[in-house]
C-alpha atoms as a PDB file:
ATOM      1  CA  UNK A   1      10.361  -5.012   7.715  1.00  0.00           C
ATOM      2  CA  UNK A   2      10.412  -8.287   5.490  1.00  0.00           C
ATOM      3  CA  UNK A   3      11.432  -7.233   1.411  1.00  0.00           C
ATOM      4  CA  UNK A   4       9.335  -9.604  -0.693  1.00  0.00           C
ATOM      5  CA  UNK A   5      10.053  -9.733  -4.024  1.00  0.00           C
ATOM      6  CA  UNK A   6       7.732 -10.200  -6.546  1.00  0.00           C
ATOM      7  CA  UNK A   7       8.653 -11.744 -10.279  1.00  0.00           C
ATOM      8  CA  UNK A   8       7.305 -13.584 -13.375  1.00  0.00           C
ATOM      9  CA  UNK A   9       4.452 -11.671 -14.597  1.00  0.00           C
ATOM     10  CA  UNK A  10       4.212 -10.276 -18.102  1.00  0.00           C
ATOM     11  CA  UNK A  11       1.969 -10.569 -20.950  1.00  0.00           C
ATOM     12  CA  UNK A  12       0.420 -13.504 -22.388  1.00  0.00           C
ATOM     13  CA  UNK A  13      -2.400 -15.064 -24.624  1.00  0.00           C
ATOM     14  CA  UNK A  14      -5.861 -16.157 -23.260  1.00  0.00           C
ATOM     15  CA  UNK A  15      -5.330 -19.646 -22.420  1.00  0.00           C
ATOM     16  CA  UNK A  16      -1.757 -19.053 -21.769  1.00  0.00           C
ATOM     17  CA  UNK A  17       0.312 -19.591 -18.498  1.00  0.00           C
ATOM     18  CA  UNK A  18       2.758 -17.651 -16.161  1.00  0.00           C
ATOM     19  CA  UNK A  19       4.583 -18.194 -12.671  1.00  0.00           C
ATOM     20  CA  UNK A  20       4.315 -16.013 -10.318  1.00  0.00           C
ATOM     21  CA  UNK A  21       7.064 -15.933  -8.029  1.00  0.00           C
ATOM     22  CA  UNK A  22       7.438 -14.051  -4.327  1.00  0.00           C
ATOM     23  CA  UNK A  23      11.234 -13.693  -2.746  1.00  0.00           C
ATOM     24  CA  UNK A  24      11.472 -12.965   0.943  1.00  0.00           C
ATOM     25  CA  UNK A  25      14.723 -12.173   2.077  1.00  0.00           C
ATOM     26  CA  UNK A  26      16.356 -11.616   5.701  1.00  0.00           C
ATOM     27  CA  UNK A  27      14.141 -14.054   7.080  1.00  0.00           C
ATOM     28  CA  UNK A  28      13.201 -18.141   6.689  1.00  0.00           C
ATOM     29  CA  UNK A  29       9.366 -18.641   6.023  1.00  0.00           C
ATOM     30  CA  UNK A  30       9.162 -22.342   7.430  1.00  0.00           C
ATOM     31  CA  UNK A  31       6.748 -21.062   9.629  1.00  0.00           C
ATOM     32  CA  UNK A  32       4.586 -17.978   8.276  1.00  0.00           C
ATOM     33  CA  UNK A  33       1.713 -17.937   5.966  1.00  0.00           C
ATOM     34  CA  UNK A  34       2.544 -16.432   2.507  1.00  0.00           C
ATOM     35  CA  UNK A  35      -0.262 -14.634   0.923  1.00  0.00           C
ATOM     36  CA  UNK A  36      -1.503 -13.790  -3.002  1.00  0.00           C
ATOM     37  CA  UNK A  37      -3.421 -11.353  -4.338  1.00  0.00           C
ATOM     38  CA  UNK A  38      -4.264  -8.797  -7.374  1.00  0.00           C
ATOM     39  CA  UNK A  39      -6.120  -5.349  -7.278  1.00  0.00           C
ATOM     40  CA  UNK A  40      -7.449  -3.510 -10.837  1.00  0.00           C
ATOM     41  CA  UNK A  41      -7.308  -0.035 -10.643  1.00  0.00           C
ATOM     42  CA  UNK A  42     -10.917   0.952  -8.939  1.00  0.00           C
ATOM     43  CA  UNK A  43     -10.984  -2.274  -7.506  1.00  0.00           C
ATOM     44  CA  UNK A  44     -10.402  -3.879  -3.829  1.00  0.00           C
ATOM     45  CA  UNK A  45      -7.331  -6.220  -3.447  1.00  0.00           C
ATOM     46  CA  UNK A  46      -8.514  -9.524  -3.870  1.00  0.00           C
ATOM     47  CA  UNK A  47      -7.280 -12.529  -2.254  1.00  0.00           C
ATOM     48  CA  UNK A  48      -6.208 -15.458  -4.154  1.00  0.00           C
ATOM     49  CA  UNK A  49      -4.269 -17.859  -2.295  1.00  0.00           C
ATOM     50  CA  UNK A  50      -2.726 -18.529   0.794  1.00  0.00           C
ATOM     51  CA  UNK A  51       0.028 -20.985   1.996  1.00  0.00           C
ATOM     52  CA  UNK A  52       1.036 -21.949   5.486  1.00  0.00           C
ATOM     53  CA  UNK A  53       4.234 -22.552   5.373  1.00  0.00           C
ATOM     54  CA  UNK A  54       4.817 -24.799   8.389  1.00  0.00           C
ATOM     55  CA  UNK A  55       2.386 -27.562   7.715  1.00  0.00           C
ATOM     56  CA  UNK A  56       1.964 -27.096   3.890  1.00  0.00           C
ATOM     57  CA  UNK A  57      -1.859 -26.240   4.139  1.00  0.00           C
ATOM     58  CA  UNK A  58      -3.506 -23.921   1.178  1.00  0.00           C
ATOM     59  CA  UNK A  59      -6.396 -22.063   0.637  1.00  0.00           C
ATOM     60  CA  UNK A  60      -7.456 -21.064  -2.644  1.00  0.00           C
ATOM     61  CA  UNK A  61     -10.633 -18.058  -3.293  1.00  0.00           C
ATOM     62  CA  UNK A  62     -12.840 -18.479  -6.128  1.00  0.00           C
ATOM     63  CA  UNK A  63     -10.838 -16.565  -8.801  1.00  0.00           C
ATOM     64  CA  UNK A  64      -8.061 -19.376  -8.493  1.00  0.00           C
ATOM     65  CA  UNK A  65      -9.560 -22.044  -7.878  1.00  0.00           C
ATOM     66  CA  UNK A  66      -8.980 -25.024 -10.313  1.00  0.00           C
ATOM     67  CA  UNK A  67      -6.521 -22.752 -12.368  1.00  0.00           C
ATOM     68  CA  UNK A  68      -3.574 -21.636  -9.719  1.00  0.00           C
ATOM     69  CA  UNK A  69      -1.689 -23.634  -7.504  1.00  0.00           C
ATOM     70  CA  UNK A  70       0.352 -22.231  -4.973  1.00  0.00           C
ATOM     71  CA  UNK A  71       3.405 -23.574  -4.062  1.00  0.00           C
ATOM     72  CA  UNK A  72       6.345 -23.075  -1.664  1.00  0.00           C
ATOM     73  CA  UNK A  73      10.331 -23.784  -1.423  1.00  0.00           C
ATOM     74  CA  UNK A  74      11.900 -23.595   2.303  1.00  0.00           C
ATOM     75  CA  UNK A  75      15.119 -23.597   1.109  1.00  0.00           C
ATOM     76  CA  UNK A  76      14.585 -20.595  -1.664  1.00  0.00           C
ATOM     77  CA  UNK A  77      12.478 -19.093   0.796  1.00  0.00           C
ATOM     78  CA  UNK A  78      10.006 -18.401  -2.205  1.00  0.00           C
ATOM     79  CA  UNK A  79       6.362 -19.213  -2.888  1.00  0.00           C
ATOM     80  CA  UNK A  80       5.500 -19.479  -6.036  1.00  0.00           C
ATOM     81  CA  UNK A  81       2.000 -18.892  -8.000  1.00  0.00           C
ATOM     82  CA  UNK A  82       1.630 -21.360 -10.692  1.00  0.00           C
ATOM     83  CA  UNK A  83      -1.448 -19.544 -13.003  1.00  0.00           C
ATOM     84  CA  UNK A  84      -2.840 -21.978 -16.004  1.00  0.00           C
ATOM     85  CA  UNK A  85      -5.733 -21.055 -18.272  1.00  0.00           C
ATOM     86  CA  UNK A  86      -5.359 -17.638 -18.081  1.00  0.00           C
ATOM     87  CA  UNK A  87      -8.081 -14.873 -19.173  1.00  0.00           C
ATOM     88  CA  UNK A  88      -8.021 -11.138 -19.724  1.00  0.00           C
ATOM     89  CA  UNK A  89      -9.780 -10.950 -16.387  1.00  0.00           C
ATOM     90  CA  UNK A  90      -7.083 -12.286 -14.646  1.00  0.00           C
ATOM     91  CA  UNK A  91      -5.072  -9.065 -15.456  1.00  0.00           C
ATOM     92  CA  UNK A  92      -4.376  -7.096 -12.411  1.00  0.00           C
ATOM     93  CA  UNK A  93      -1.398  -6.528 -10.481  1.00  0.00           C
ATOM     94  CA  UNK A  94      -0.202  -9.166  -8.448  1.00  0.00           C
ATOM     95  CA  UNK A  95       1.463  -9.093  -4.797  1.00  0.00           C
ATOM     96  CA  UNK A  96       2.411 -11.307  -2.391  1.00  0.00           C
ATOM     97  CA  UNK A  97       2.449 -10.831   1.320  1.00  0.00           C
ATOM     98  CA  UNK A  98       3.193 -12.230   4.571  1.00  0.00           C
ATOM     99  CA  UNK A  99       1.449 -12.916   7.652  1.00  0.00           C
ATOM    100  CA  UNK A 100       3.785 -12.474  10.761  1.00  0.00           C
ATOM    101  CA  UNK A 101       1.243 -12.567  13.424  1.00  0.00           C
ATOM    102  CA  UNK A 102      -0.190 -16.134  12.287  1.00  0.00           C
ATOM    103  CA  UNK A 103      -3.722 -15.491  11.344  1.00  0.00           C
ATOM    104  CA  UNK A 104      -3.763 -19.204   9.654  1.00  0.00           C
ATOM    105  CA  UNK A 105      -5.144 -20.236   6.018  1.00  0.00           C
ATOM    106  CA  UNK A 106      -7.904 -22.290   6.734  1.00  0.00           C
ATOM    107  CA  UNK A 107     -10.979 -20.095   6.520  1.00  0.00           C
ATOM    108  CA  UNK A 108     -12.597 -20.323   4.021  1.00  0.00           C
ATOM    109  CA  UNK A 109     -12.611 -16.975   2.861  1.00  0.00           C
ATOM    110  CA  UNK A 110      -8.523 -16.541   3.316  1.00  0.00           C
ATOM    111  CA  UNK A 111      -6.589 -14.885   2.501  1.00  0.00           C
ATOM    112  CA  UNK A 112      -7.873 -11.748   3.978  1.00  0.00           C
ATOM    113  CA  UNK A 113      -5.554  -8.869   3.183  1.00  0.00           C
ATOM    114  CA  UNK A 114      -5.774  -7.253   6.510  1.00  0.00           C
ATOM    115  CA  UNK A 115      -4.327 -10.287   8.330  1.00  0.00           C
ATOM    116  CA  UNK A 116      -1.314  -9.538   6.306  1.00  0.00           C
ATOM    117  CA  UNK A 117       1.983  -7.852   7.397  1.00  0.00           C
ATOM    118  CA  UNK A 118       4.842  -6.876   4.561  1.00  0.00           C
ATOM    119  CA  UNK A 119       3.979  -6.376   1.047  1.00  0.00           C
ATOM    120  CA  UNK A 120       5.711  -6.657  -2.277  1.00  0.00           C
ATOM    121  CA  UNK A 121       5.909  -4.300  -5.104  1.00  0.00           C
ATOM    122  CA  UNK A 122       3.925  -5.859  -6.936  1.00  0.00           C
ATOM    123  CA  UNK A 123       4.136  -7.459 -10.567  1.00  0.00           C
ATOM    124  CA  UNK A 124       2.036  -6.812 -13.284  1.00  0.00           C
ATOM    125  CA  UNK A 125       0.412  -9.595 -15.344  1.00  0.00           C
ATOM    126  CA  UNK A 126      -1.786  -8.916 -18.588  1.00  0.00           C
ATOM    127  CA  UNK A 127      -3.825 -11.478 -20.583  1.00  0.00           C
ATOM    128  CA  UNK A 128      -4.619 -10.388 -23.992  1.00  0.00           C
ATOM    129  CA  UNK A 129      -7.645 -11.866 -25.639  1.00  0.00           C
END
């Protein structure tokens, strides 16, 4: 099992930003791909972002495109979610996750939640309009 810790969210104003950060501990990440993604109750998880670790590469979906930026910190073993602009529809919980078995983030529809291993607890962010 790899504990990832999610922090960061909270509640802001439409327009407003937040970082997202995602703690894995017991392991280094140099070489995995690090995963985000939100789910609204009723809703599927949706994938936002993906980083690969070992060559820097990143993938972004349409929700985050132009808005988030995903980052990452070897030596903190943390990858952070860096949200700008943000709107009430962006509320939703957010978790990050970890691909062990190295199902890449290049597609262009990655991250795809069932190439994912170890999950957070997830952090709750809420945009108020």
């Amino acid at each position: 099992e790899v504990p990832l810790v999610e922090s960061g969210g909270g509640l802001v104003q439409t327009g407003g930003s937040l970082r997202l950060s995602c703690e894995a501990s017991g392991i280094t990440i140099d070489d995995y791909i690090i995963g985000w993604f939100r789910q609204t109750p009723g809703k599927d998880r949706e994938g936002l972002s993906c980083i690969n670790m070992g060559d820097g590469k990143t993938m972004y979906q349409t929700p985050a495109k132009g808005r988030f930026t995903i980052s990452g910190d070897k030596s903190k073993t943390t990858v952070y979610l860096q949200m700008n602009n943000l709107k009430p529809e962006d509320s939703a919980v957010y978790y990050c996750a970890v691909d062990l078995k190295g199902y890449g983030c290049y597609r262009r529809d990655q991250p795809r939640y069932y190439e994912f291993d170890y999950w957070g607890q997830g952090t709750q962010v809420t945009v108020s309009s």
